[in-house]
Protein backbone atom coordinates (compact mmCIF):
# COMPACT_ATOMS: atom_id res chain seq x y z
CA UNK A 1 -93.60 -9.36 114.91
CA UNK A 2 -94.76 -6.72 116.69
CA UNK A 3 -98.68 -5.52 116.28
CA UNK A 4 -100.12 -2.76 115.91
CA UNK A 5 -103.81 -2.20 117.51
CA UNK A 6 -105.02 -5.36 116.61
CA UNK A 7 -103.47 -5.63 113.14
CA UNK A 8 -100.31 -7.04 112.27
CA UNK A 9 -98.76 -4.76 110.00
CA UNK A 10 -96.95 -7.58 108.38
CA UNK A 11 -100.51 -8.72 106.44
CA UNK A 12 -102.49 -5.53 106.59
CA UNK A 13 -102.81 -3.23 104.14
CA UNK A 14 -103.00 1.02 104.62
CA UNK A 15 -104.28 1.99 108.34
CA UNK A 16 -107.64 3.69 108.13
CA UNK A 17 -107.48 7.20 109.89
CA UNK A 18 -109.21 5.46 112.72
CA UNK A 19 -106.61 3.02 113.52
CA UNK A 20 -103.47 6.02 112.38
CA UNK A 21 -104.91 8.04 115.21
CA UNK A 22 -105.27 4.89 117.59
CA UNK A 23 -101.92 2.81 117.08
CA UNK A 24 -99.17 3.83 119.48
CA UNK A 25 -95.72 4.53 118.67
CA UNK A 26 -93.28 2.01 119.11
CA UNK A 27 -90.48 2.72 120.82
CA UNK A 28 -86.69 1.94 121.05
CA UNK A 29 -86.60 -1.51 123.10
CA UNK A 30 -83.98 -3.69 125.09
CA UNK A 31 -82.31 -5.69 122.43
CA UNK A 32 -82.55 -9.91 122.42
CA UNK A 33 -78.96 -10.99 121.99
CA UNK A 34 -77.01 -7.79 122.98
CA UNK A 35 -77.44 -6.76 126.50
CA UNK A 36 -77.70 -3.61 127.16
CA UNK A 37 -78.38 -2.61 123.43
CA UNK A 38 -81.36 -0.88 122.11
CA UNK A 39 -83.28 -1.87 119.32
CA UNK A 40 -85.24 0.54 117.29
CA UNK A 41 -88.65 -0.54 115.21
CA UNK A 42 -90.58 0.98 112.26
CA UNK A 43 -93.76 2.53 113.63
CA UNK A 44 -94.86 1.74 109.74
CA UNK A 45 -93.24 -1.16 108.33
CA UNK A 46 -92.00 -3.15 111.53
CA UNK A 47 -88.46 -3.32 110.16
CA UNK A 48 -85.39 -3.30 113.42
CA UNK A 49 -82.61 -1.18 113.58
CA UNK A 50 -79.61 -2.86 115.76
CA UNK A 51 -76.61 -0.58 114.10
CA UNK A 52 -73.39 -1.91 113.26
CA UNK A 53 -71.94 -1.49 116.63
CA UNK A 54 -75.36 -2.22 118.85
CA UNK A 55 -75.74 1.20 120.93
CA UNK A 56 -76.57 1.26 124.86
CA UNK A 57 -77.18 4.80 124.54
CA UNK A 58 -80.54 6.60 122.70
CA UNK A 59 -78.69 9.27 121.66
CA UNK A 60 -76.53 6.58 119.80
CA UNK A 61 -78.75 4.64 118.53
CA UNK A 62 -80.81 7.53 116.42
CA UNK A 63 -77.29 9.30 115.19
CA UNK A 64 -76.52 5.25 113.32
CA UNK A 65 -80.35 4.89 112.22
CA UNK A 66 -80.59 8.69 110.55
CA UNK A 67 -77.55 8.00 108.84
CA UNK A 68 -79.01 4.75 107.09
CA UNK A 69 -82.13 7.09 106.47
CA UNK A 70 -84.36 6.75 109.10
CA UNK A 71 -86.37 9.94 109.97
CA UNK A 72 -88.82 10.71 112.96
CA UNK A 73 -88.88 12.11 116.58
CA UNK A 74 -85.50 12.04 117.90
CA UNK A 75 -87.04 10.41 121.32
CA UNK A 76 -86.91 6.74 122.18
CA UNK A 77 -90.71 6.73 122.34
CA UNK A 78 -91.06 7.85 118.54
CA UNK A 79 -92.77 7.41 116.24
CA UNK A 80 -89.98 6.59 113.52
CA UNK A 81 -89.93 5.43 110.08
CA UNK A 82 -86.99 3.32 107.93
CA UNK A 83 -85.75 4.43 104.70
CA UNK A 84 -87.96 2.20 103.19
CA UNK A 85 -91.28 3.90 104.18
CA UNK A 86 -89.97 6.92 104.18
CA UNK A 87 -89.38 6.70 100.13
């Protein structure tokens, strides 16, 4: 699960505006069991984004996760948000 300062967001509750402004966006990472496939992660939730067809290509990647309602900065380094935290 990936962490976020030194909270895991998995257990934590809403980030004070300390730790909002300190936490670093998460990016779009090499993918475990598809090489060459990125994976993309929740900057809020955690959640993973692997697409139906796994994408080698960013560009790819953020066209499958927008249209299952992700939203954020269309750059691999983020930060993005699922559907689910984004309401």
């Amino acid at each position: 699960m990936p962490t976020i300062g030194s909270r895991d967001r998995a257990d934590a509750g809403p980030l004070s505006p300390t730790e909002e402004a300190d936490r670093p966006a998460v990016t779009a990472i090499p993918a475990d069991h598809h090489p060459g496939a990125l994976l993309l992660i929740c900057d809020d939730c955690g959640r993973t984004h692997l697409g139906d067809e796994p994408a080698t290509a960013w560009h790819v990647l953020w066209a499958q996760a927008v249209r299952e309602g992700w939203r954020g900065r269309d750059r691999a380094v983020g930060p993005h948000h699922c559907r689910h935290c984004t309401g």
